[in-house]
Protein backbone atom coordinates (compact mmCIF):
# COMPACT_ATOMS: atom_id res chain seq x y z
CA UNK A 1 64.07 34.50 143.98
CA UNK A 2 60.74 34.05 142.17
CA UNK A 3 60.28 30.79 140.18
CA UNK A 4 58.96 30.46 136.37
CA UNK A 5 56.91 27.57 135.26
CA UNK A 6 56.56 26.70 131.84
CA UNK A 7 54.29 23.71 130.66
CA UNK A 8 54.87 22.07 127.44
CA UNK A 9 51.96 20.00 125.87
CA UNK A 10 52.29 16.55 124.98
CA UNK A 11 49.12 15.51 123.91
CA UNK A 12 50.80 12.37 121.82
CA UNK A 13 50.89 10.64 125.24
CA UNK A 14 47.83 11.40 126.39
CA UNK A 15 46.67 7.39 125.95
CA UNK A 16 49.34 6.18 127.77
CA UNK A 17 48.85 8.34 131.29
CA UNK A 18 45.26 9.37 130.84
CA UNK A 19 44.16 6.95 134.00
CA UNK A 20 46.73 7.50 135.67
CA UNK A 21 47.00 11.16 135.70
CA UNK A 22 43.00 11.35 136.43
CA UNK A 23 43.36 9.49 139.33
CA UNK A 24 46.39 10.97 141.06
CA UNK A 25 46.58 14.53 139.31
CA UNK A 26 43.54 17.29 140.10
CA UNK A 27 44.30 19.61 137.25
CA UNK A 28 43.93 16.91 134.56
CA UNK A 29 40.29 16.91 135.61
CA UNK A 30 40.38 20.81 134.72
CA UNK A 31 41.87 19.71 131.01
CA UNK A 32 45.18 20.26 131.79
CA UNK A 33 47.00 17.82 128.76
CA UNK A 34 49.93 15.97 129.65
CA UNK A 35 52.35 17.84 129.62
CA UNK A 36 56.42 17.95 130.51
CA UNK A 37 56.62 21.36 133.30
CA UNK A 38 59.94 22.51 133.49
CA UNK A 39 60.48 25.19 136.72
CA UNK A 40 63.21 27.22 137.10
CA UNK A 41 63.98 29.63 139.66
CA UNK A 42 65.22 33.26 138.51
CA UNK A 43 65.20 36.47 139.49
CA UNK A 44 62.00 38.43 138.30
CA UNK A 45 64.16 41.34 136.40
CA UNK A 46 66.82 38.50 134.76
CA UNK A 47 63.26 37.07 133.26
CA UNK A 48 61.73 39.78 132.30
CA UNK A 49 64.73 40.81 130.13
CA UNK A 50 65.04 37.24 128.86
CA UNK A 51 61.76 36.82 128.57
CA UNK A 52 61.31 36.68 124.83
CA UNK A 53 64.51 34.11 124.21
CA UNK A 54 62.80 31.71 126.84
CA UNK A 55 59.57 31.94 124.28
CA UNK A 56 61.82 31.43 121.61
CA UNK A 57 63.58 28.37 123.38
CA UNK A 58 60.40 27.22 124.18
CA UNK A 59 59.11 27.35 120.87
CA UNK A 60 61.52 25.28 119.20
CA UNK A 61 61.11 22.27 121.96
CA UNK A 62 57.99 22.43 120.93
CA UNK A 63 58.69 22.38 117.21
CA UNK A 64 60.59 19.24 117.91
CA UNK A 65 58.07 16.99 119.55
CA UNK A 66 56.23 17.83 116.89
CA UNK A 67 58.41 16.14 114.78
């Protein structure tokens, strides 16, 4: 079983863990923004079928926290 990663930006709390995530997380340094990653293990050919209702899914989260 492969694993997909998905990151979703959060840059409204950005403030609030800046130091901390700068101290303790390499890839902030690289401009990674916070960020909420969700993984979730599935097979490669289940998420490449899926694929586009996982961008869909994603997109409304996203649309959300917007909010």
């Amino acid at each position: 079983m492969n694993y997909v990663t998905i990151i979703i930006p959060v840059p409204n709390i950005e403030y609030l863990t800046q130091n901390t995530r700068f101290q303790f997380n390499k890839y902030a340094k690289y401009g990674i923004p916070a960020h909420f990653t969700l993984l979730y293990q599935i097979d490669i050919n289940t998420y490449n079928k899926n694929k586009q209702l996982l961008i869909d899914m994603c997109n409304a989260i996203l649309k959300r926290l917007k909010k």
